[in-house]
Structure formats: C-alpha cells, structure tokens
PDB file of N, CA and C in Angstrom:
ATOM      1  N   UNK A   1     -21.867 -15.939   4.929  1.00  0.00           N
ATOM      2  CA  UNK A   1     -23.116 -15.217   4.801  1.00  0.00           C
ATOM      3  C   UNK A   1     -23.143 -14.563   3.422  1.00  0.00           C
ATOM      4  N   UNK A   2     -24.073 -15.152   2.479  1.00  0.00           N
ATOM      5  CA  UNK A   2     -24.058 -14.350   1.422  1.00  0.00           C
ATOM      6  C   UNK A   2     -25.341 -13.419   1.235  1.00  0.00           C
ATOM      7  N   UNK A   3     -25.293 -12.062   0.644  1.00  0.00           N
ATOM      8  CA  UNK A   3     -26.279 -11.539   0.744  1.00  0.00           C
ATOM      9  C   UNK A   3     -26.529 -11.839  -1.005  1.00  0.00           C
ATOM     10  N   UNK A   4     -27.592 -11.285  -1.269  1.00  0.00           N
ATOM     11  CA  UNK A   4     -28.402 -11.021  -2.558  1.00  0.00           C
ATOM     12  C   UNK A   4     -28.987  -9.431  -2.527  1.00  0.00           C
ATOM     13  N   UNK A   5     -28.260  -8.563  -3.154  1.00  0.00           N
ATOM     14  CA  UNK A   5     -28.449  -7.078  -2.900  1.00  0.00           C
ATOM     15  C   UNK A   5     -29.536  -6.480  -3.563  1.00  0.00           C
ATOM     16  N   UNK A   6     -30.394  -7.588  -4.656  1.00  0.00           N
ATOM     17  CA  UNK A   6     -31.465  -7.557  -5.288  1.00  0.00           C
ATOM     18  C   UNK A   6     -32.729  -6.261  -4.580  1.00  0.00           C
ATOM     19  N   UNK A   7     -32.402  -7.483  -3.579  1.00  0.00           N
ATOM     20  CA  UNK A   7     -34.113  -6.998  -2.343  1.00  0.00           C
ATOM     21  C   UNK A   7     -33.179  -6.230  -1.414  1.00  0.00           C
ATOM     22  N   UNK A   8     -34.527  -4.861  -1.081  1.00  0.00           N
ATOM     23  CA  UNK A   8     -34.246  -4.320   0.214  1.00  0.00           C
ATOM     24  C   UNK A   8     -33.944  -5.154   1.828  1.00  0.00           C
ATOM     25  N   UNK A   9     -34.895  -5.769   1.614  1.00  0.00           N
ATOM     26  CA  UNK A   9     -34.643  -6.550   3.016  1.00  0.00           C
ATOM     27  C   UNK A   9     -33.135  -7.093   3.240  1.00  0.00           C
ATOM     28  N   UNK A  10     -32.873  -7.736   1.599  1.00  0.00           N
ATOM     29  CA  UNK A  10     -31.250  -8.460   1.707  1.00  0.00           C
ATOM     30  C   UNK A  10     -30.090  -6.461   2.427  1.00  0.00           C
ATOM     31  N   UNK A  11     -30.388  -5.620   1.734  1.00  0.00           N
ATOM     32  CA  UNK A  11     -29.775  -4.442   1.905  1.00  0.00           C
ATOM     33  C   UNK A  11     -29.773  -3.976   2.969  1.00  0.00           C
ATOM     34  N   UNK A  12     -31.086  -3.557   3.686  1.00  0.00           N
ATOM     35  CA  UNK A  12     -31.037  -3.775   5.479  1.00  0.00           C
ATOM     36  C   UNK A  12     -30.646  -4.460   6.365  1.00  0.00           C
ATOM     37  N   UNK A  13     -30.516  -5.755   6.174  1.00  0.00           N
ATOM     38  CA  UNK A  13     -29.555  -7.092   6.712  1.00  0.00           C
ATOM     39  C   UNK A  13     -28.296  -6.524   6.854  1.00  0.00           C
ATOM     40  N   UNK A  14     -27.551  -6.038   5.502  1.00  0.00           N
ATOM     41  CA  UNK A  14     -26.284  -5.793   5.218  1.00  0.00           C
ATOM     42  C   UNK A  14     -25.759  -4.638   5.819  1.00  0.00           C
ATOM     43  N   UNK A  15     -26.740  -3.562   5.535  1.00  0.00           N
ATOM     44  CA  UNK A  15     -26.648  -2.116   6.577  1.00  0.00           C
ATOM     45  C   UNK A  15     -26.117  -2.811   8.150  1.00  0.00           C
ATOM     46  N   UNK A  16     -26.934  -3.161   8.823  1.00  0.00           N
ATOM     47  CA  UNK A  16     -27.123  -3.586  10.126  1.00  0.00           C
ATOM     48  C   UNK A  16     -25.670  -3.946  10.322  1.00  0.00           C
ATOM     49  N   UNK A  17     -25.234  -5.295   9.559  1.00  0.00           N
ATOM     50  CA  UNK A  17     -24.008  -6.041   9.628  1.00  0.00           C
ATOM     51  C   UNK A  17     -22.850  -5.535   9.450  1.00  0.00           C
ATOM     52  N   UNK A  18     -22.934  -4.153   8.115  1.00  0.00           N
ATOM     53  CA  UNK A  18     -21.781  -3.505   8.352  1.00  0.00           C
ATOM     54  C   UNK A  18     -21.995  -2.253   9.500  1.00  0.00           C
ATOM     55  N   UNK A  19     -22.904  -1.909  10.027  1.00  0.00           N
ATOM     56  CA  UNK A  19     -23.144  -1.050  10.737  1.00  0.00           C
ATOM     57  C   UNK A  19     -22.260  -1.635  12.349  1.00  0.00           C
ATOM     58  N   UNK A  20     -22.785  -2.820  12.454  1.00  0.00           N
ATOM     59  CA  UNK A  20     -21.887  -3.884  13.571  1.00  0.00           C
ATOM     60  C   UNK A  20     -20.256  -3.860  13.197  1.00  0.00           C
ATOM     61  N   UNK A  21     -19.718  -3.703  12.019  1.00  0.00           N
ATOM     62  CA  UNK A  21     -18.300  -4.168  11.313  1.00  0.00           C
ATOM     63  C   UNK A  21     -17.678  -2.531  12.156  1.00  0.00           C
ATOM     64  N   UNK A  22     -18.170  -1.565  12.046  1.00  0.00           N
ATOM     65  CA  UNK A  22     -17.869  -0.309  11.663  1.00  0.00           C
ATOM     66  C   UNK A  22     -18.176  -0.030  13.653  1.00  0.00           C
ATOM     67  N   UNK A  23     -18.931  -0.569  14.426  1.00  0.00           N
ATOM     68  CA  UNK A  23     -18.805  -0.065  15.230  1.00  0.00           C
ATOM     69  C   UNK A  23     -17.422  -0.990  16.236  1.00  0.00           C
ATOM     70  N   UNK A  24     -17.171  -1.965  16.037  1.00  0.00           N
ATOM     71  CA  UNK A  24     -16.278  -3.128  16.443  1.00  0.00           C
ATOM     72  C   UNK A  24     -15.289  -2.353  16.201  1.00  0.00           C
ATOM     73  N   UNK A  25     -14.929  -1.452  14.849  1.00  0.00           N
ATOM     74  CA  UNK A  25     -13.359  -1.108  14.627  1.00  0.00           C
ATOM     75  C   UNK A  25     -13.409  -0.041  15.094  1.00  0.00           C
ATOM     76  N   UNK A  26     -14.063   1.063  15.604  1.00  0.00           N
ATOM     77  CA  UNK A  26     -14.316   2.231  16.495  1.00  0.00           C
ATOM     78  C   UNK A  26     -13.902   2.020  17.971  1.00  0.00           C
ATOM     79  N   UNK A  27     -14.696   0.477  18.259  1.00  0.00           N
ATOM     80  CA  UNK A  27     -13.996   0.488  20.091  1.00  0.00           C
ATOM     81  C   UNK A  27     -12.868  -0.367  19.697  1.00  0.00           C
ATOM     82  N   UNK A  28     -12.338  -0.573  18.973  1.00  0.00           N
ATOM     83  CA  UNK A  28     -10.752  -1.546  18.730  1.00  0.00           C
ATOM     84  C   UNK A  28      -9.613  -0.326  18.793  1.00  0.00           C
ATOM     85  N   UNK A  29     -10.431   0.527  18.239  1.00  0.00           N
ATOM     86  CA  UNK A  29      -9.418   1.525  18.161  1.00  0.00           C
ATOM     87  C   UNK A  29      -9.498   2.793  19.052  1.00  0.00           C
ATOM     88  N   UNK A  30     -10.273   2.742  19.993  1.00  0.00           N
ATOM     89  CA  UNK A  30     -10.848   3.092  21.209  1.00  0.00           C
ATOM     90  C   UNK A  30     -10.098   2.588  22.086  1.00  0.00           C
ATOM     91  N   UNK A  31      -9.886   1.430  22.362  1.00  0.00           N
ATOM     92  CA  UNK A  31      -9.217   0.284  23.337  1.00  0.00           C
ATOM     93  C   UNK A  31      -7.384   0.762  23.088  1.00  0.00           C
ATOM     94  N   UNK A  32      -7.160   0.782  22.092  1.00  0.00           N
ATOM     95  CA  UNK A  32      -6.101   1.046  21.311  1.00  0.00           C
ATOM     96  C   UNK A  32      -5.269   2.564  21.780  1.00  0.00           C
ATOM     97  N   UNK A  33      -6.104   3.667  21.530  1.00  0.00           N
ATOM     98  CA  UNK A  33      -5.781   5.263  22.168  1.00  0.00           C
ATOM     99  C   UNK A  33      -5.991   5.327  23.616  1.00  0.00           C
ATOM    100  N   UNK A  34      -6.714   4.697  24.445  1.00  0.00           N
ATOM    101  CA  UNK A  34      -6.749   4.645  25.705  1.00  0.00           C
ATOM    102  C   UNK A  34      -5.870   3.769  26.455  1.00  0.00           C
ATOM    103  N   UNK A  35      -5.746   3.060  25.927  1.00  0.00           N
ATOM    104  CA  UNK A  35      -4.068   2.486  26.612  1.00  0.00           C
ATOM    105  C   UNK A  35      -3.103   2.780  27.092  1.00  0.00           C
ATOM    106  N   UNK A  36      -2.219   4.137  26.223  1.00  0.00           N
ATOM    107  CA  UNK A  36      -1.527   4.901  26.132  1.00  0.00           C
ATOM    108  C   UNK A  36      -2.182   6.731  26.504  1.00  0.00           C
ATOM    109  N   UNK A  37      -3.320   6.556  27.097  1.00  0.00           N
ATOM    110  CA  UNK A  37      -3.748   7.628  27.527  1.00  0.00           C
ATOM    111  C   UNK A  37      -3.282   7.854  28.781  1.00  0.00           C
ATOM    112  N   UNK A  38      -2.512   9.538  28.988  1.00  0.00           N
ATOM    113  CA  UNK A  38      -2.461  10.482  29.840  1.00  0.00           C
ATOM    114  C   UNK A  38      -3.048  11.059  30.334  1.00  0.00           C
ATOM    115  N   UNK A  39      -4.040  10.847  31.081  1.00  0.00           N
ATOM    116  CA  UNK A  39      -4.784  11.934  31.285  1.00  0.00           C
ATOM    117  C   UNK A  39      -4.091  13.599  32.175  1.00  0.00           C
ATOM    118  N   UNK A  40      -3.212  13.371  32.893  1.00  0.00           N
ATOM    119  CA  UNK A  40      -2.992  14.760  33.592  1.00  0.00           C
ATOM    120  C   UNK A  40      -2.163  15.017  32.196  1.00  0.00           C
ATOM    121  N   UNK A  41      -1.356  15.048  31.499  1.00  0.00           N
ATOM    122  CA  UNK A  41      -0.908  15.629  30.404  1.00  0.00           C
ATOM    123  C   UNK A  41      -1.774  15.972  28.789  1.00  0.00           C
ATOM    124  N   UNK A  42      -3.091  15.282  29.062  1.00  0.00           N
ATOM    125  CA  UNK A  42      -3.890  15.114  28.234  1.00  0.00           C
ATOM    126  C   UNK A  42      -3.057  14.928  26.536  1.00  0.00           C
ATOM    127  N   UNK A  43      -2.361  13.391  26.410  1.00  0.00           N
ATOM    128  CA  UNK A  43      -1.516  13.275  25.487  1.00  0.00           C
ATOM    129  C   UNK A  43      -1.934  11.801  24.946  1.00  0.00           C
ATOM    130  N   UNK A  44      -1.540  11.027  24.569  1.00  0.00           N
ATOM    131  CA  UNK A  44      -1.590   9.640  23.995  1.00  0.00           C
ATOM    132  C   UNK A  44      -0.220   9.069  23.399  1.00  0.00           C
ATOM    133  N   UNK A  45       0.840   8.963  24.183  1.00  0.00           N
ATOM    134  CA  UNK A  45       1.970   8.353  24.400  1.00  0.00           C
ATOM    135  C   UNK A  45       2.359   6.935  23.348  1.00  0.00           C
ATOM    136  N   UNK A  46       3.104   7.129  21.986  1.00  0.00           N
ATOM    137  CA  UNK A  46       3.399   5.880  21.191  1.00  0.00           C
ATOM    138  C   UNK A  46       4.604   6.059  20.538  1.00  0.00           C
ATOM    139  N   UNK A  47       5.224   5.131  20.718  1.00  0.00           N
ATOM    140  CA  UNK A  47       6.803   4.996  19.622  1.00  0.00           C
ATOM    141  C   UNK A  47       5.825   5.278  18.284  1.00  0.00           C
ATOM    142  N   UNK A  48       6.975   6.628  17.559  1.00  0.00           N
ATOM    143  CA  UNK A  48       6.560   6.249  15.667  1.00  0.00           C
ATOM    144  C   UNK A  48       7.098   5.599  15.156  1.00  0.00           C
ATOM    145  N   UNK A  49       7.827   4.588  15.449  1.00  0.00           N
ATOM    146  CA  UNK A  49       8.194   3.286  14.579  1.00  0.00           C
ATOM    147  C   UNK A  49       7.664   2.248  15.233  1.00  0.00           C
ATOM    148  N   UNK A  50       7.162   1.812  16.450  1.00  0.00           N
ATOM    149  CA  UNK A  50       6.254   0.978  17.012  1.00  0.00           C
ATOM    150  C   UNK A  50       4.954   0.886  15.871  1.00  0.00           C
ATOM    151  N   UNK A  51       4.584  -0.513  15.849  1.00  0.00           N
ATOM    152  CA  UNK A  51       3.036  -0.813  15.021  1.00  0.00           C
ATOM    153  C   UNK A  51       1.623  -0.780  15.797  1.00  0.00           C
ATOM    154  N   UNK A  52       2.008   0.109  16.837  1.00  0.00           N
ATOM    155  CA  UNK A  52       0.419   1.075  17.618  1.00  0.00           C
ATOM    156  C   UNK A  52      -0.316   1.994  16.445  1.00  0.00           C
ATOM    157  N   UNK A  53       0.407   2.894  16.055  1.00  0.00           N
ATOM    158  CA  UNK A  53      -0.409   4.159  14.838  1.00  0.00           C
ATOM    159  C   UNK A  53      -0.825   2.969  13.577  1.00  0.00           C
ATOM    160  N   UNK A  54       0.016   2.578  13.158  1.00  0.00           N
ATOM    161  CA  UNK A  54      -0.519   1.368  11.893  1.00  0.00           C
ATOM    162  C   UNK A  54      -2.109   0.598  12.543  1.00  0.00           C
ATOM    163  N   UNK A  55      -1.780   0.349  13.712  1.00  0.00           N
ATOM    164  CA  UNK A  55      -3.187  -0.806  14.337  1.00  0.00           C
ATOM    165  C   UNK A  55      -4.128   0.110  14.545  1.00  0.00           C
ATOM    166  N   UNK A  56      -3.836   1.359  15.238  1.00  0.00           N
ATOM    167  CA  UNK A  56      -5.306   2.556  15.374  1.00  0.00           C
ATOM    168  C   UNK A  56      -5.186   2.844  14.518  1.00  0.00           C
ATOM    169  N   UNK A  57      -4.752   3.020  12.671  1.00  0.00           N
ATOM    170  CA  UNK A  57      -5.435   3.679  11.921  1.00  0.00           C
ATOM    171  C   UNK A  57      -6.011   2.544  11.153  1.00  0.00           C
ATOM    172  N   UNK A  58      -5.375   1.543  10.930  1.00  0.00           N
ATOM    173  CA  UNK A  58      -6.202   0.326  10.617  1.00  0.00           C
ATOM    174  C   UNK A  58      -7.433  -0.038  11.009  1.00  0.00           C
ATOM    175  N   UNK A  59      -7.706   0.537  12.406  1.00  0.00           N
ATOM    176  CA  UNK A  59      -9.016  -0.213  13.277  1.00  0.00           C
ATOM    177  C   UNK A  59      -9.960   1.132  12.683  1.00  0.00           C
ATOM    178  N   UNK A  60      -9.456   2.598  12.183  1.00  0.00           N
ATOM    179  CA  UNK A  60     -10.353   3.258  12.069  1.00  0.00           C
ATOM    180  C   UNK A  60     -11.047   3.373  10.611  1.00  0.00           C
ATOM    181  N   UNK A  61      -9.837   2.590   9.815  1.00  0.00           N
ATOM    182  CA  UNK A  61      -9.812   2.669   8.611  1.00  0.00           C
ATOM    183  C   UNK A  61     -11.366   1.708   7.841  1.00  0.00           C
ATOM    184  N   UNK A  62     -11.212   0.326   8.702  1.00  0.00           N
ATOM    185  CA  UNK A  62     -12.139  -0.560   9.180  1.00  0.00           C
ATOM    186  C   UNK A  62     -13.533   0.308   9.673  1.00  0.00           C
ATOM    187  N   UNK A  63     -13.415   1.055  10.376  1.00  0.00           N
ATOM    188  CA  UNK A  63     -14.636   1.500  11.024  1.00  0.00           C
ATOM    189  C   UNK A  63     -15.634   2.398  10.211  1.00  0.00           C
ATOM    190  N   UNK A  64     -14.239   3.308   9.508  1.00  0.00           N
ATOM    191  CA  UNK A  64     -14.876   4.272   8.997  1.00  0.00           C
ATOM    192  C   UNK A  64     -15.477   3.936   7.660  1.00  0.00           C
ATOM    193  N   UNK A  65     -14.860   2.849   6.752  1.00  0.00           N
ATOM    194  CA  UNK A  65     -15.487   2.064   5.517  1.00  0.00           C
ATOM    195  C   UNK A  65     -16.922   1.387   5.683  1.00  0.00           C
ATOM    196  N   UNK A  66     -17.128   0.883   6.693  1.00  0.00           N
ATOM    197  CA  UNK A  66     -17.617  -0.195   6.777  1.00  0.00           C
ATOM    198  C   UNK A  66     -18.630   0.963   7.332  1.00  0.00           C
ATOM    199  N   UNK A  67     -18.710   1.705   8.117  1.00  0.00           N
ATOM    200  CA  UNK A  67     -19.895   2.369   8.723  1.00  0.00           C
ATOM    201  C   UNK A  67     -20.343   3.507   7.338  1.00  0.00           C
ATOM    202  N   UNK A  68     -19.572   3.730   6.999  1.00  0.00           N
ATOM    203  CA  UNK A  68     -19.877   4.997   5.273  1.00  0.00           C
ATOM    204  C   UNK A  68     -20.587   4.076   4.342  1.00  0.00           C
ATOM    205  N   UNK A  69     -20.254   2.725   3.821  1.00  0.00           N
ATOM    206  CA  UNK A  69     -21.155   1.706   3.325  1.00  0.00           C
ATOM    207  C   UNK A  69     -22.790   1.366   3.677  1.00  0.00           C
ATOM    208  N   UNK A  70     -22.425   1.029   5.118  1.00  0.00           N
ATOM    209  CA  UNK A  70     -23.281   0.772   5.678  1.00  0.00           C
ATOM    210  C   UNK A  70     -24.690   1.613   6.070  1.00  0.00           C
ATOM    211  N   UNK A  71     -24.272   3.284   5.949  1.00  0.00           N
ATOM    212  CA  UNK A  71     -25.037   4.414   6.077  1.00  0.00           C
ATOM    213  C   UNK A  71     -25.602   4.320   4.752  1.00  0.00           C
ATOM    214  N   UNK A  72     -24.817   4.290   3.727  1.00  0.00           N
ATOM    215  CA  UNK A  72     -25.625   4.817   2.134  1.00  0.00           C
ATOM    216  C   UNK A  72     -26.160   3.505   2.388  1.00  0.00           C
ATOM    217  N   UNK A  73     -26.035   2.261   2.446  1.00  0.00           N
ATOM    218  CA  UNK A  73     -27.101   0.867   2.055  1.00  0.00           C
ATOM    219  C   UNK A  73     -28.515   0.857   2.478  1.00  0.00           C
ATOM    220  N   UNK A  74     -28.137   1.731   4.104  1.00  0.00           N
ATOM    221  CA  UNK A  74     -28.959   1.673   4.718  1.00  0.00           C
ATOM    222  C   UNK A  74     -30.535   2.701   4.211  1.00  0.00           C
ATOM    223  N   UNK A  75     -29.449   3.741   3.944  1.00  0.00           N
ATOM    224  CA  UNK A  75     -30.136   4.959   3.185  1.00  0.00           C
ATOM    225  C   UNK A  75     -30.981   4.461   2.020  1.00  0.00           C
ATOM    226  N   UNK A  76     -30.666   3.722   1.322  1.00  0.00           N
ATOM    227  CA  UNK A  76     -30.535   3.459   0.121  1.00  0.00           C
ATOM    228  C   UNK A  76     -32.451   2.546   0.246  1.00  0.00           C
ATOM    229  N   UNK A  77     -31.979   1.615   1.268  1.00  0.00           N
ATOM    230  CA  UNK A  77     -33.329   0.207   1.275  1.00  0.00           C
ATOM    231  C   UNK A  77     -34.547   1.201   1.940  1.00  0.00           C
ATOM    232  N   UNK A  78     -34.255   2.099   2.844  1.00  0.00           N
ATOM    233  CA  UNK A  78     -34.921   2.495   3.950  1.00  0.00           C
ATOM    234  C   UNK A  78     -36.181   3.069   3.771  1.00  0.00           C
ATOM    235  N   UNK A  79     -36.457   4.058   2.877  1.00  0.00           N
ATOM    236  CA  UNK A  79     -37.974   4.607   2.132  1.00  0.00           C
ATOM    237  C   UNK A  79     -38.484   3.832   1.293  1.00  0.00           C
ATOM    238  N   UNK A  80     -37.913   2.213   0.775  1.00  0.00           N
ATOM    239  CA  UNK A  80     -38.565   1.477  -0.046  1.00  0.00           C
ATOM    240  C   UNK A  80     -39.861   1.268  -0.172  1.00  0.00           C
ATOM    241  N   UNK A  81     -40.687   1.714  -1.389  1.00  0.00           N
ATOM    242  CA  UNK A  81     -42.087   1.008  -0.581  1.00  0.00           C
ATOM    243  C   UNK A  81     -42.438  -0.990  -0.585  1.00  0.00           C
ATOM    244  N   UNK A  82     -41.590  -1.316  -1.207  1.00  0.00           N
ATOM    245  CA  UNK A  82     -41.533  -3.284  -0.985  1.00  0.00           C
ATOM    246  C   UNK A  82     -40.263  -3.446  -0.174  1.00  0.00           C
ATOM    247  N   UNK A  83     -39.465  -2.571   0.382  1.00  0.00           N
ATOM    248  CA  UNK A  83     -38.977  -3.368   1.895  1.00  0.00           C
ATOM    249  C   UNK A  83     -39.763  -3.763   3.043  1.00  0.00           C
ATOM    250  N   UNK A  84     -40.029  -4.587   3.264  1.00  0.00           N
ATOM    251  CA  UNK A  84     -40.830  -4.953   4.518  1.00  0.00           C
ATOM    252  C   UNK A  84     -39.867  -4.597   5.608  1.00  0.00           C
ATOM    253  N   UNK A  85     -38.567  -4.802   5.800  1.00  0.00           N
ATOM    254  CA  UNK A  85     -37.907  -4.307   7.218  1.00  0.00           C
ATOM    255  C   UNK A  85     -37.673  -3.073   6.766  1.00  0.00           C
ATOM    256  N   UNK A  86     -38.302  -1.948   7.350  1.00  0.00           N
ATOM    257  CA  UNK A  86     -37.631  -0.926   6.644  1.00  0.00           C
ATOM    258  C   UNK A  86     -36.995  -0.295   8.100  1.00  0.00           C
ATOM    259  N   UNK A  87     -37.532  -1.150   9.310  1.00  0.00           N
ATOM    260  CA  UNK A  87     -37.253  -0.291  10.659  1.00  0.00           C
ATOM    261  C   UNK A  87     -35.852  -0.684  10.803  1.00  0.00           C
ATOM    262  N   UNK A  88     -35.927  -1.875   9.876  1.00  0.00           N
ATOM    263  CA  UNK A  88     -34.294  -2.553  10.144  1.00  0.00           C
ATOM    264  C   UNK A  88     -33.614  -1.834   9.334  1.00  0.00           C
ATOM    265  N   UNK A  89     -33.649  -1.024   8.118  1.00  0.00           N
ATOM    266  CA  UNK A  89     -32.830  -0.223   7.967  1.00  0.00           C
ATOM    267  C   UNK A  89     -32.394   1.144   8.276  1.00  0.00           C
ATOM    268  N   UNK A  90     -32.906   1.426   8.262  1.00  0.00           N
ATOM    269  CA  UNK A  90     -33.247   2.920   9.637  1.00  0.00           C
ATOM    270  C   UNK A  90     -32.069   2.508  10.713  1.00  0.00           C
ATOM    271  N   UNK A  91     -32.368   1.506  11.510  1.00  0.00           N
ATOM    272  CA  UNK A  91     -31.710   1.047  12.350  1.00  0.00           C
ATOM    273  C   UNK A  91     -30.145   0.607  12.252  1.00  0.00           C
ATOM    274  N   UNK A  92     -30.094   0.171  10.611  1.00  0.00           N
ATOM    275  CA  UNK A  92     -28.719   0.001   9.900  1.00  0.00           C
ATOM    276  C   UNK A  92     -28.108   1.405   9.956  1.00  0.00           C
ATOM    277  N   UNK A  93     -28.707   2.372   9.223  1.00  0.00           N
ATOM    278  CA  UNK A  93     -28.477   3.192   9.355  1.00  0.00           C
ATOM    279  C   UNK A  93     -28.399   4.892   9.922  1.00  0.00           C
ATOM    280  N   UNK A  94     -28.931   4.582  11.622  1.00  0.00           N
ATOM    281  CA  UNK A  94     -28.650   5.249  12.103  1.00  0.00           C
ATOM    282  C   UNK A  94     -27.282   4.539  13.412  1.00  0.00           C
ATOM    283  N   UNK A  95     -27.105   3.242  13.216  1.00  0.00           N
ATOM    284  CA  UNK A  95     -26.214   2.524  13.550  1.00  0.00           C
ATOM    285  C   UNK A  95     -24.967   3.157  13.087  1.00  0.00           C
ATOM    286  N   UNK A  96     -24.634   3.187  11.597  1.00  0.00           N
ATOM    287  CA  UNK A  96     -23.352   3.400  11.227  1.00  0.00           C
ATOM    288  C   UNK A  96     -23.527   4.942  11.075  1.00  0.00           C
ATOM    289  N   UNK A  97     -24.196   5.496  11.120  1.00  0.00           N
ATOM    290  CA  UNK A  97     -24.103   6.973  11.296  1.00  0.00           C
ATOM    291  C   UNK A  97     -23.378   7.443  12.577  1.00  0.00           C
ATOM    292  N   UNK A  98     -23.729   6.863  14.029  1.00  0.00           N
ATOM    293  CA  UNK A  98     -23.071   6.834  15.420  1.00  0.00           C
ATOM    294  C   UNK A  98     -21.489   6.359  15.079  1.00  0.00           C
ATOM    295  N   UNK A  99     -21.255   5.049  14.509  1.00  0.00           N
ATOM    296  CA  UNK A  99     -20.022   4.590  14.624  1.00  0.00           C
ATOM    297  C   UNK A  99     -19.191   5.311  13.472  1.00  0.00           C
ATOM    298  N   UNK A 100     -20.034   6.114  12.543  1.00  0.00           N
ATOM    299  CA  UNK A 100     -18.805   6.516  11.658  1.00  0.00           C
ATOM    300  C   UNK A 100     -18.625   8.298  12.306  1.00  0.00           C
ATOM    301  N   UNK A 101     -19.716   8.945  13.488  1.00  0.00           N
ATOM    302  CA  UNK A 101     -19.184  10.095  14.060  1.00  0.00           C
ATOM    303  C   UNK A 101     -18.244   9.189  14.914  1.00  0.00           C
ATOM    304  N   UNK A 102     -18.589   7.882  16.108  1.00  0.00           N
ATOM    305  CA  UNK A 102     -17.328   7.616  16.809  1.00  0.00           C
ATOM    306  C   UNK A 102     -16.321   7.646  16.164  1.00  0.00           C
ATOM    307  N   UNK A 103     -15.851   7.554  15.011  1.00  0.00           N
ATOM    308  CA  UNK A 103     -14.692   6.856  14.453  1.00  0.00           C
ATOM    309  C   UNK A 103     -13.965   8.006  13.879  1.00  0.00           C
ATOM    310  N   UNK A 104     -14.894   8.654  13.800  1.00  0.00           N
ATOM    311  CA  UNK A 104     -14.196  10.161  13.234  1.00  0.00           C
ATOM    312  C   UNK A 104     -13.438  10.956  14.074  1.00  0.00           C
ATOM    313  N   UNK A 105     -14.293  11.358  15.413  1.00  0.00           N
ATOM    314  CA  UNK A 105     -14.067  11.378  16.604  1.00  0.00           C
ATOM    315  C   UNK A 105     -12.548  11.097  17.237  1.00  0.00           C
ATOM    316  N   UNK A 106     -12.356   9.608  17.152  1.00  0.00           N
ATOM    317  CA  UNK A 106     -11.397   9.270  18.002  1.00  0.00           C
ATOM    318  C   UNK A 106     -10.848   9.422  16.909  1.00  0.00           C
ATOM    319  N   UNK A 107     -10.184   9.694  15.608  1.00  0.00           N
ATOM    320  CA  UNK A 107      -9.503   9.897  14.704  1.00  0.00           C
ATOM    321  C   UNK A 107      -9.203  11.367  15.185  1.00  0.00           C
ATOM    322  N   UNK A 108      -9.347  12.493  14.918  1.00  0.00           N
ATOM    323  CA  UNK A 108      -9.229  13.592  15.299  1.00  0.00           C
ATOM    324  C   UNK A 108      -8.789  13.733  16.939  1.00  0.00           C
ATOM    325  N   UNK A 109      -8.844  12.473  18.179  1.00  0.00           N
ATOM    326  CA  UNK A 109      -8.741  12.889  18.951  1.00  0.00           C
ATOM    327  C   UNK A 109      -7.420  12.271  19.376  1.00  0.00           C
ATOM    328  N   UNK A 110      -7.458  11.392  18.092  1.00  0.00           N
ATOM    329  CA  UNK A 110      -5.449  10.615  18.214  1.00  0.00           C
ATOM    330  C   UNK A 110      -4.797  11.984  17.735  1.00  0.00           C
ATOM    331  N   UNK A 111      -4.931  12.004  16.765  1.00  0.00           N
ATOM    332  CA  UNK A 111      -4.655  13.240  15.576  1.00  0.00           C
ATOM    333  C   UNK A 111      -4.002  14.390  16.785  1.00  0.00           C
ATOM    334  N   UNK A 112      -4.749  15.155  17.413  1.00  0.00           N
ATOM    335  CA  UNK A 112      -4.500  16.506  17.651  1.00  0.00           C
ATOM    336  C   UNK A 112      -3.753  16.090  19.445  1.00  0.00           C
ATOM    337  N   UNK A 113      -3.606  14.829  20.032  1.00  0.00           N
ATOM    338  CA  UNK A 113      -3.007  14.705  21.366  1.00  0.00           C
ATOM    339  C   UNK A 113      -1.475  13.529  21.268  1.00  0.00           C
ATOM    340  N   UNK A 114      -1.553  13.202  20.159  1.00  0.00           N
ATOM    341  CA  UNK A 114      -0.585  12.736  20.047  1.00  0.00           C
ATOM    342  C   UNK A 114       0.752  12.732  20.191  1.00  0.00           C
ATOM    343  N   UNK A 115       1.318  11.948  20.976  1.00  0.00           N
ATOM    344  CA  UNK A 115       2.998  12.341  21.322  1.00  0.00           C
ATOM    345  C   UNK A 115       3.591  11.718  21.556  1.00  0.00           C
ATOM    346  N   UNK A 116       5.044  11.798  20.552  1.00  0.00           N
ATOM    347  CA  UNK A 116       5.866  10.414  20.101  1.00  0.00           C
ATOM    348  C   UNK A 116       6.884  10.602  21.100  1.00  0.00           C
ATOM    349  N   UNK A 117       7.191   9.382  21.665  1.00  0.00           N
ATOM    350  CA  UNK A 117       8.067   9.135  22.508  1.00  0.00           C
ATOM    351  C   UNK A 117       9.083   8.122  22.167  1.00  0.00           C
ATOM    352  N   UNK A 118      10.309   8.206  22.113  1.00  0.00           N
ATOM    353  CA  UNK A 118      11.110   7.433  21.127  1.00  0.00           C
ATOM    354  C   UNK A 118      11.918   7.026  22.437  1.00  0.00           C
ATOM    355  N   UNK A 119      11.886   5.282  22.317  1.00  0.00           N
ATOM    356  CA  UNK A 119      12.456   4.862  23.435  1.00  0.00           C
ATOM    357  C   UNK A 119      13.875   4.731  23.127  1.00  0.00           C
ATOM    358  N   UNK A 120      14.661   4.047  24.701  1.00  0.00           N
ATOM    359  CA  UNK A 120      15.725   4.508  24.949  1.00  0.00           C
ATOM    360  C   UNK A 120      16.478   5.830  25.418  1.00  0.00           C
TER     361      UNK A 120
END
C-alpha cells in the first residue's frame, strides 16, 4: 500500500490505517498483561529475564507510535478545505486518540502492578 502524502484524502487513509496499527498493538499487549493477571492479589506475575516485558513493551511501543502519528496526520488533513474525506479523518483521528489513551493506560497499569517472580 503506498500512500502519496501530497493530498489530504491520501493523509486520512493513512490516519485511519495507522490508527488500526496502534489499536492492534494496545490489545496485543492487553492479551499479553492479562495472561499473567491476578486478580485477588491485584498483580501481573512475569520472570525478569523471561521475553514477556520485552513483548508488552514492544506491543506498546507499536501502539503508542503508530497511534501519536496517526493523531497528528489525522489532525493535520482534518479542517482541510480540499479534503473531501474529512469525516475520515476525524475518524483517523479520534481512532488513535482512544488507542494511544488505551496504550498509555495499560502501560501505567503493567508499570505500577507488576511482580517479578523468579522461577525455581
């Protein structure tokens, strides 16, 4: 898929698409902290030398780029007066606005429940 960042419309396309990129690595890494979720201890259980923390910060790292891109692009096409989709960017970007609070979110909510359990 190549875009042409020329035209708004190409920029709202792109919003949307990374707005989709950014919400995918939010529930990857969603899927990821709930696995290892405690709930009566309210903790999130992972070896720190296990490659769990590398894959949830990777999936957020993903989420949170791609949805921060995707917000300014979106921002960017959205009051155009020659974008014709302009609902599609709006839509880009109130898309990655949701997935970059999810992503923040479950970042802060690995962050502050976290607890290393070192096997053996």
């Amino acid at each position: 898929m190549v875009f042409k960042l020329k035209t708004y419309e190409s920029q709202a396309k792109l919003s949307v698409v990374l707005a989709i990129a950014g919400g995918l690595g939010a529930i990857a890494a969603a899927v990821l902290i709930l696995q290892n979720f405690d709930p009566q201890n309210f903790w999130v259980r992972y070896n720190p030398k296990g490659l769990r923390p590398i894959a949830i910060g990777g999936a957020l790292f993903v989420a949170l780029v791609s949805a921060a891109v995707g917000l300014f692009v979106g921002l960017n096409s959205a009051g155009q007066r020659r974008n014709k989709n302009s609902k599609l960017s709006w839509t880009g970007f109130f898309m990655s606005a949701a997935a970059l609070a999810l992503a923040m979110s479950e970042g802060v909510f690995f962050y502050l429940t976290k607890y290393a359990v070192r096997p053996g």
